[in-house]
Structure formats: C-alpha cells, structure tokens
PDB file of N, CA and C in Angstrom:
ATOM      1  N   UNK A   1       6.597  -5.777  11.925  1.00  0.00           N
ATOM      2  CA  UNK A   1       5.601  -5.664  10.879  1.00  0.00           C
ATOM      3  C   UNK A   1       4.961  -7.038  10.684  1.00  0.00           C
ATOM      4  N   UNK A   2       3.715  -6.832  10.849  1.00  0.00           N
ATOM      5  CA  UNK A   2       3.019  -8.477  10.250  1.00  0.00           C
ATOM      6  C   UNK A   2       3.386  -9.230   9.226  1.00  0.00           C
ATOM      7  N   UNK A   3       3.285  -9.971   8.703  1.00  0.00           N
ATOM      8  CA  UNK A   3       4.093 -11.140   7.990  1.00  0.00           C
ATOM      9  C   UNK A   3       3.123 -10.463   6.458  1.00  0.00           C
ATOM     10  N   UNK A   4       1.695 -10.128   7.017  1.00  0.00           N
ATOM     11  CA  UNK A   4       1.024 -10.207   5.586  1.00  0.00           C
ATOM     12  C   UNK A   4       1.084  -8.754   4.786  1.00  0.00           C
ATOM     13  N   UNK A   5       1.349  -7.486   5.944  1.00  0.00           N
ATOM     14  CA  UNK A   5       1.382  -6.404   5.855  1.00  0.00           C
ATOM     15  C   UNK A   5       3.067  -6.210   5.148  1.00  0.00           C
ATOM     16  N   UNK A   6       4.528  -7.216   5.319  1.00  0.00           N
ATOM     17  CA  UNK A   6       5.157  -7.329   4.853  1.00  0.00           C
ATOM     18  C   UNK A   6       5.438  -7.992   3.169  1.00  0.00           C
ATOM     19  N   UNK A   7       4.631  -8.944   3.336  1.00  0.00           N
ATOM     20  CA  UNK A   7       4.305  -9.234   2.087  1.00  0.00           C
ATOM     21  C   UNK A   7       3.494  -8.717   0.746  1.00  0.00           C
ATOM     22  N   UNK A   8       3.003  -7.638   1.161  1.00  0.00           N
ATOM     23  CA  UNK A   8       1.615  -6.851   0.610  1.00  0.00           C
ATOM     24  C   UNK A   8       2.969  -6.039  -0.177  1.00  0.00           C
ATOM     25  N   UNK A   9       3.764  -5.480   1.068  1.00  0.00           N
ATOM     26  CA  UNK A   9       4.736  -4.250   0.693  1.00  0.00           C
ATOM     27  C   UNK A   9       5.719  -4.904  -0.586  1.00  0.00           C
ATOM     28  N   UNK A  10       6.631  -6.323  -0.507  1.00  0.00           N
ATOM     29  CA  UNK A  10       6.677  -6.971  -1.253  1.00  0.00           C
ATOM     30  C   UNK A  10       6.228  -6.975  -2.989  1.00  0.00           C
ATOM     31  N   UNK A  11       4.846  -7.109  -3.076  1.00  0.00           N
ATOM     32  CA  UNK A  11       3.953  -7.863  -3.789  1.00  0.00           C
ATOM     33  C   UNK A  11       4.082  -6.575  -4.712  1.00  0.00           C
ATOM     34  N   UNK A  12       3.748  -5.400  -3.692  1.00  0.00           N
ATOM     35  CA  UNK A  12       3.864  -3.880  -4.737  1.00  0.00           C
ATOM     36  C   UNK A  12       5.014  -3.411  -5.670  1.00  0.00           C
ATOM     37  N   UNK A  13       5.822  -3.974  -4.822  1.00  0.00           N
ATOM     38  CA  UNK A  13       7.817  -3.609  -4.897  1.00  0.00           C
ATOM     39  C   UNK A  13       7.743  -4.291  -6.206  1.00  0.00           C
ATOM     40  N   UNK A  14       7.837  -5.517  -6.224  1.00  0.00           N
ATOM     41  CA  UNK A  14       7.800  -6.844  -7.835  1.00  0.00           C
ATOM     42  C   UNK A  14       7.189  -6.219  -8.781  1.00  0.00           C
ATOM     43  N   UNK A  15       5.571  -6.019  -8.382  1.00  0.00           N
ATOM     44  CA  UNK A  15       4.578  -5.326  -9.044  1.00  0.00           C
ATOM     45  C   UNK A  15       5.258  -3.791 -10.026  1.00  0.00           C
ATOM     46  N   UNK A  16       5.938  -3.159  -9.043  1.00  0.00           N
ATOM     47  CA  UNK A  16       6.407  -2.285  -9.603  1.00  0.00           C
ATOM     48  C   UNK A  16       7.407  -2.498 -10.462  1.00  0.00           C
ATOM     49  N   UNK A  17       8.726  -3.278 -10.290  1.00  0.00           N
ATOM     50  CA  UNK A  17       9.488  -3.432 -10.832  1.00  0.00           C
ATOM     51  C   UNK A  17       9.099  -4.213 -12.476  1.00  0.00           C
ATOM     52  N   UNK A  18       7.914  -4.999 -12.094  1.00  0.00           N
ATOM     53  CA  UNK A  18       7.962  -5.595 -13.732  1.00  0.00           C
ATOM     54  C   UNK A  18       6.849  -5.152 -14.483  1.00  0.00           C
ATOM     55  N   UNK A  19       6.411  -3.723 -13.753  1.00  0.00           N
ATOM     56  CA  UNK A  19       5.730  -2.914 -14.365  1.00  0.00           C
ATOM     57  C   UNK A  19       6.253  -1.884 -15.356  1.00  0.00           C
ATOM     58  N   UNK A  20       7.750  -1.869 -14.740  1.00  0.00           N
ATOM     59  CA  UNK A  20       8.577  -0.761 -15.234  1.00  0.00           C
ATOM     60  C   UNK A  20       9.707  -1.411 -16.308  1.00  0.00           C
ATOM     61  N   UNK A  21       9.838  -2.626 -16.504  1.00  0.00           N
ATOM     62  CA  UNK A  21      10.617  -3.334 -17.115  1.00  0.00           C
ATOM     63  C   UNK A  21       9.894  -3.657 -18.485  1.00  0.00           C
ATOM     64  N   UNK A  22       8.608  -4.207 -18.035  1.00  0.00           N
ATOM     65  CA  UNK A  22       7.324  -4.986 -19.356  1.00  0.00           C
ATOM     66  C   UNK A  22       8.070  -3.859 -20.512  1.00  0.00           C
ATOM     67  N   UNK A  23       7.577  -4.088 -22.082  1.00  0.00           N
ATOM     68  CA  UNK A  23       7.412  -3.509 -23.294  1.00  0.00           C
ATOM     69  C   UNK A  23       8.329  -4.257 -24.494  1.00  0.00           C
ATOM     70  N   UNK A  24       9.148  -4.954 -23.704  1.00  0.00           N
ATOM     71  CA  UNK A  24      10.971  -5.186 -24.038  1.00  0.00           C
ATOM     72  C   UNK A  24      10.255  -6.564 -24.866  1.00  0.00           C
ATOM     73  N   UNK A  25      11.053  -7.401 -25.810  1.00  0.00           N
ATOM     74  CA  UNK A  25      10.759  -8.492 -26.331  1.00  0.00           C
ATOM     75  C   UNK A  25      11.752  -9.358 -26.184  1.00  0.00           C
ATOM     76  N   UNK A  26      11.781 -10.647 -25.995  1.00  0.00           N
ATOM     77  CA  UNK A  26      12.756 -11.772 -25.894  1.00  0.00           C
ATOM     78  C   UNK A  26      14.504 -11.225 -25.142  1.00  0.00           C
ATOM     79  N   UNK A  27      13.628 -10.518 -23.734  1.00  0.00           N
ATOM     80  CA  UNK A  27      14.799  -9.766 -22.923  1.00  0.00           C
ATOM     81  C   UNK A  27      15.560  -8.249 -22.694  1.00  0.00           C
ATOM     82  N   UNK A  28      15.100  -8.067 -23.787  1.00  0.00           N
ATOM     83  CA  UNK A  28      15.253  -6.752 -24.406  1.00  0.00           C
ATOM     84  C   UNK A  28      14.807  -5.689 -23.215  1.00  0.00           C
ATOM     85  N   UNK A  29      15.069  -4.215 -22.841  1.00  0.00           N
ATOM     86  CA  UNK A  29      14.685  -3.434 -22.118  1.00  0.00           C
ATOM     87  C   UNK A  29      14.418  -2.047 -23.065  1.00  0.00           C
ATOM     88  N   UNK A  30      13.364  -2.091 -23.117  1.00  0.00           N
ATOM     89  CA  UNK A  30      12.959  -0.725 -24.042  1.00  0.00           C
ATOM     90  C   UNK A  30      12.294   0.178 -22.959  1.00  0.00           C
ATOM     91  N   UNK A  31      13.077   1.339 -22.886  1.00  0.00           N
ATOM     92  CA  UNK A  31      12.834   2.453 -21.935  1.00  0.00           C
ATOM     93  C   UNK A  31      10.972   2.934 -21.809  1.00  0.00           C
ATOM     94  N   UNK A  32      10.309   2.629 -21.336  1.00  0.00           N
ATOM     95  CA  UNK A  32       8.789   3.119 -21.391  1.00  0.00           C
ATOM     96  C   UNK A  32       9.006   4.575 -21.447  1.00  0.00           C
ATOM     97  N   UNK A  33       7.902   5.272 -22.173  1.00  0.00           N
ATOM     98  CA  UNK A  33       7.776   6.690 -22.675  1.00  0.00           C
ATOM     99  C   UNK A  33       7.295   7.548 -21.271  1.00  0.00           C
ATOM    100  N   UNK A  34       7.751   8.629 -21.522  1.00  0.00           N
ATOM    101  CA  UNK A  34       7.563   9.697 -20.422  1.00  0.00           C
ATOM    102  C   UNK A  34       6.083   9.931 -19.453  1.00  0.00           C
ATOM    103  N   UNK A  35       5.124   9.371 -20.972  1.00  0.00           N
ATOM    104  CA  UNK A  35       3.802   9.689 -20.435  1.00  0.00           C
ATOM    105  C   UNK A  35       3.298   8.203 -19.593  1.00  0.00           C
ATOM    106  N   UNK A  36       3.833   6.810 -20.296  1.00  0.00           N
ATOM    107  CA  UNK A  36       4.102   5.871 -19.601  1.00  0.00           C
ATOM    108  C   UNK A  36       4.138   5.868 -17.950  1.00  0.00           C
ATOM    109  N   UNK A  37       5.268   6.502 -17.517  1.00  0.00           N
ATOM    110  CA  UNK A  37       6.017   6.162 -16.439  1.00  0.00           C
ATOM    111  C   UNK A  37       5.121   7.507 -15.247  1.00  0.00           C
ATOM    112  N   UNK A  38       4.485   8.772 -16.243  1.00  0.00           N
ATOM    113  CA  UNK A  38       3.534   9.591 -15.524  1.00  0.00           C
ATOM    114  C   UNK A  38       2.738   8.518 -15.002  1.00  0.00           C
ATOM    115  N   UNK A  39       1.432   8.351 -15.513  1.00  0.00           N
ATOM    116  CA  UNK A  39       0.439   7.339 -15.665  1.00  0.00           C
ATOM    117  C   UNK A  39       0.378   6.212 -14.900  1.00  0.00           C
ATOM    118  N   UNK A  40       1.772   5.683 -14.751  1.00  0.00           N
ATOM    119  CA  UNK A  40       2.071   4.500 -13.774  1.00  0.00           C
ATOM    120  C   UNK A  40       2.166   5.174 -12.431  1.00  0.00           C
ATOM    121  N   UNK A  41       3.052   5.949 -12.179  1.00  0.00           N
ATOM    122  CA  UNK A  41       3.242   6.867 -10.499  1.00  0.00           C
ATOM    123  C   UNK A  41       2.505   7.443 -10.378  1.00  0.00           C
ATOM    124  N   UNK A  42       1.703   7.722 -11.012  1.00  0.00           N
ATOM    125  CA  UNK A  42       0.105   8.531 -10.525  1.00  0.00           C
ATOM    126  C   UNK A  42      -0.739   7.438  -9.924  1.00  0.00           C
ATOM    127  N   UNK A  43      -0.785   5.897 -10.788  1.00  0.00           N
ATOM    128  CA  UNK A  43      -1.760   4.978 -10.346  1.00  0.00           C
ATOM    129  C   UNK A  43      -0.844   4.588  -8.881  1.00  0.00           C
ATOM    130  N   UNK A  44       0.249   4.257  -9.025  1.00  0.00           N
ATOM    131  CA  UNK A  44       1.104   3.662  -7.914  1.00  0.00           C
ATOM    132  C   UNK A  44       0.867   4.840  -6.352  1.00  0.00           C
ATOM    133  N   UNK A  45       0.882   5.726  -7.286  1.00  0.00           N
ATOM    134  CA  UNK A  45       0.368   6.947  -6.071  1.00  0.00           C
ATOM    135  C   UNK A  45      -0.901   7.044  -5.369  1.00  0.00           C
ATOM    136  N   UNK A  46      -1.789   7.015  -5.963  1.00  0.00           N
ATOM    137  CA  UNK A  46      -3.449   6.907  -5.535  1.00  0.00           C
ATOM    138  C   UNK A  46      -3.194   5.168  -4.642  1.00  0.00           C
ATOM    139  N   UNK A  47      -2.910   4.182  -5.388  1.00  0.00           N
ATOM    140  CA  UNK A  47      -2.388   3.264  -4.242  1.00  0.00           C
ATOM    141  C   UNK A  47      -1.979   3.389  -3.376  1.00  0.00           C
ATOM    142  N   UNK A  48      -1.240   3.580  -2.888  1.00  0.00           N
ATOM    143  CA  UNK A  48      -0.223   4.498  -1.514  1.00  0.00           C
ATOM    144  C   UNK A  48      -1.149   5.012  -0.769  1.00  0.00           C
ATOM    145  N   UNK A  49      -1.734   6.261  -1.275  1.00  0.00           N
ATOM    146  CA  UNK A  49      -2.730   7.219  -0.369  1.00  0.00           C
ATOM    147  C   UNK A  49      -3.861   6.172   0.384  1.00  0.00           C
ATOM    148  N   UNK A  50      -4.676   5.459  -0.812  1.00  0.00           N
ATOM    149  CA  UNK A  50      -5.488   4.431  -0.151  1.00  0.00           C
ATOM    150  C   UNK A  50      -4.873   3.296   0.861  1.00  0.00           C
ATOM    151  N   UNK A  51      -3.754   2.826   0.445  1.00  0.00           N
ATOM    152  CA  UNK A  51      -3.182   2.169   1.968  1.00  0.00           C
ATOM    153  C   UNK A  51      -2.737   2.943   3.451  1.00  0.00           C
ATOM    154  N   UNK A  52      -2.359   4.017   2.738  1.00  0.00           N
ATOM    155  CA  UNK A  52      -2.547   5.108   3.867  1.00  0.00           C
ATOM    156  C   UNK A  52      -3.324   5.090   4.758  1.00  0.00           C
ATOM    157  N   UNK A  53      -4.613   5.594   4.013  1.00  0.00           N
ATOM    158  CA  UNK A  53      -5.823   5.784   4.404  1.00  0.00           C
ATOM    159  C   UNK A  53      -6.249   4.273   5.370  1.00  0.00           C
ATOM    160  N   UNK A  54      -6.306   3.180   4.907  1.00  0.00           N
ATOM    161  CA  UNK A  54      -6.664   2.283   5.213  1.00  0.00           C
ATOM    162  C   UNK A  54      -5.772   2.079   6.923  1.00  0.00           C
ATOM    163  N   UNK A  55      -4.823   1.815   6.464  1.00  0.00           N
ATOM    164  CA  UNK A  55      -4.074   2.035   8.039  1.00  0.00           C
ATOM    165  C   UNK A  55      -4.425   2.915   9.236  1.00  0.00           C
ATOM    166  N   UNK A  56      -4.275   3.984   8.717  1.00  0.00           N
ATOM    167  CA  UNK A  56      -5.047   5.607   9.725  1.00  0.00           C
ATOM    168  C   UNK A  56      -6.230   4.835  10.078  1.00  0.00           C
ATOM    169  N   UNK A  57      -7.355   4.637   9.661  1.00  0.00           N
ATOM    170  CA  UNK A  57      -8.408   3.645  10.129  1.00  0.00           C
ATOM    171  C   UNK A  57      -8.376   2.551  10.849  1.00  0.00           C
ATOM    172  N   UNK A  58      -7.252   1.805  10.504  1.00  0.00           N
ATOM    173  CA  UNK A  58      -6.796   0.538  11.527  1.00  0.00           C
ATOM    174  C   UNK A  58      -6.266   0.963  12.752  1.00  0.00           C
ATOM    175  N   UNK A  59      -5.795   1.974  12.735  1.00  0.00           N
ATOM    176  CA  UNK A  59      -4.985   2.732  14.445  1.00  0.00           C
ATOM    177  C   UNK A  59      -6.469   3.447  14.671  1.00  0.00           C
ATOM    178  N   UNK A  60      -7.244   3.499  14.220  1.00  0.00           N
ATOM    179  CA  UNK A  60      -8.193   4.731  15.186  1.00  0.00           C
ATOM    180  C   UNK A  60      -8.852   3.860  15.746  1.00  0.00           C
ATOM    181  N   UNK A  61      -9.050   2.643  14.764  1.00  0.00           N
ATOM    182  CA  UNK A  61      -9.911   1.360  15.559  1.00  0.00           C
ATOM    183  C   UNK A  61      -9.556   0.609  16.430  1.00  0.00           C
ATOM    184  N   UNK A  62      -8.060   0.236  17.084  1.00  0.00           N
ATOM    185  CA  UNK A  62      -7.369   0.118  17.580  1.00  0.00           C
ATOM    186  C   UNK A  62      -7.330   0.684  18.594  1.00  0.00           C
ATOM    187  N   UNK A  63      -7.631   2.149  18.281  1.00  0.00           N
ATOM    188  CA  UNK A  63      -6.850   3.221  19.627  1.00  0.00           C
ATOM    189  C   UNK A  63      -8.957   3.355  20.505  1.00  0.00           C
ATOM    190  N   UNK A  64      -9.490   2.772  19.740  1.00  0.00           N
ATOM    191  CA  UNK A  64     -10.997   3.608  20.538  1.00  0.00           C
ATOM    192  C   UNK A  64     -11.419   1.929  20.967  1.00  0.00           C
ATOM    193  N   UNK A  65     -10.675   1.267  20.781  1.00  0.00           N
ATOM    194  CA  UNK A  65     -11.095  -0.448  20.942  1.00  0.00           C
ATOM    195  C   UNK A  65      -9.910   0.254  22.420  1.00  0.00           C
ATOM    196  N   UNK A  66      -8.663   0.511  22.600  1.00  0.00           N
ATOM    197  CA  UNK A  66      -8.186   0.484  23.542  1.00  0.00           C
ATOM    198  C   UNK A  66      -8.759   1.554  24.866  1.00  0.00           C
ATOM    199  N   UNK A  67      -9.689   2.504  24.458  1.00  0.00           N
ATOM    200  CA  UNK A  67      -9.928   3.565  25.073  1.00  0.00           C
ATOM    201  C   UNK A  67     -11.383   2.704  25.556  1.00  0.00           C
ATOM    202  N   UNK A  68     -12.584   1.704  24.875  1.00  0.00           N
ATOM    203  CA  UNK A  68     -13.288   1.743  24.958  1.00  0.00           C
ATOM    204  C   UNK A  68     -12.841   0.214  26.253  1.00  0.00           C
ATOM    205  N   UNK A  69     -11.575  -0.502  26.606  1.00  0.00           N
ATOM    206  CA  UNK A  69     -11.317  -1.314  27.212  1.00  0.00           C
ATOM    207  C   UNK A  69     -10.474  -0.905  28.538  1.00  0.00           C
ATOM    208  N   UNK A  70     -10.389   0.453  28.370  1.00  0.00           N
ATOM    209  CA  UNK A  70      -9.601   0.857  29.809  1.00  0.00           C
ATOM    210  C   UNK A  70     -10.544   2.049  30.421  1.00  0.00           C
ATOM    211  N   UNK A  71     -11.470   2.368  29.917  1.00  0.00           N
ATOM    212  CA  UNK A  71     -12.725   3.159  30.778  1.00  0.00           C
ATOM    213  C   UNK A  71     -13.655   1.876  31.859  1.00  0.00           C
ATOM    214  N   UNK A  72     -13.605   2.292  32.816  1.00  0.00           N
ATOM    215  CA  UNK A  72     -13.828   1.362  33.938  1.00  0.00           C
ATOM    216  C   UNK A  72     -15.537   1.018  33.611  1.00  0.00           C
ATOM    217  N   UNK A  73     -16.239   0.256  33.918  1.00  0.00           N
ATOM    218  CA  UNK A  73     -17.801   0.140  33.986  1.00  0.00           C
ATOM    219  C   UNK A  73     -18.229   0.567  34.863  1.00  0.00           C
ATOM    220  N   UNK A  74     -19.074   1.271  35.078  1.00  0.00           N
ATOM    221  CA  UNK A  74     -19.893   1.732  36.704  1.00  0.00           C
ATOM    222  C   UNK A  74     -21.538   0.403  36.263  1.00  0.00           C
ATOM    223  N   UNK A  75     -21.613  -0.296  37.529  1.00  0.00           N
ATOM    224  CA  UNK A  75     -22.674  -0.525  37.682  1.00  0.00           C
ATOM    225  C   UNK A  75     -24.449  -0.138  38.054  1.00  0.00           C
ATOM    226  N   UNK A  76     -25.189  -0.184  37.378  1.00  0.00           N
ATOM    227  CA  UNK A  76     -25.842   0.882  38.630  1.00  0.00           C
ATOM    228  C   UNK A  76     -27.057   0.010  38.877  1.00  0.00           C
TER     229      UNK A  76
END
C-alpha cells in the first residue's frame, strides 16, 4: 500500500476515534446519543463510498493506460 494511501486510512481511523470520544469534559467519556452516532456512520459512510469510487477510477485509468501501452503501433 502507498505510504500516502496508508496514511489517509490512518488519518480516518484517529478521525474516527476522536469523533466518537469528543462531548466528555476535563476527560470524562459521555456516551454520544443514538441519533449522534446515526449521523456520524452515515457521514463516515458516504466517505467510504466516495473513496471507493475514487479508487475504481484509479484502476480503470491504470488498466486503459496499460491496454493503451501494450497495443502495438502500425505505421502507415
């Protein structure tokens, strides 16, 4: 895995974790509310799909960059 594509994954993981922790005061952990934690995995979700998405695009570009470099040239 690329170093930055590892770090991205990272960045989300933290992201998530002190997304799910925040509300609490001077250490404290106060459970976020039901509709809270909806709201968050829905956004965290639509994230996902769009990196999805984004990748699937990086292999097609990839795969027609490799198709468009192993079709021979005819001169004419």
């Amino acid at each position: 895995m690329p170093p930055r594509m590892a770090r991205r994954m990272m960045a989300r993981r933290m992201m998530m974790h002190r997304a799910m922790s925040e509300g609490g005061c001077h250490g404290r952990y106060e459970e976020p509310s039901v509709e809270d934690k909806i709201k968050f995995f829905e956004e965290y979700q639509r994230d996902l799909e769009q990196e999805t998405a984004d990748v699937a695009e990086r292999i097609r570009r990839l795969r027609e960059a490799e198709e468009g470099a192993a079709e021979p040239t005819v001169d004419a």
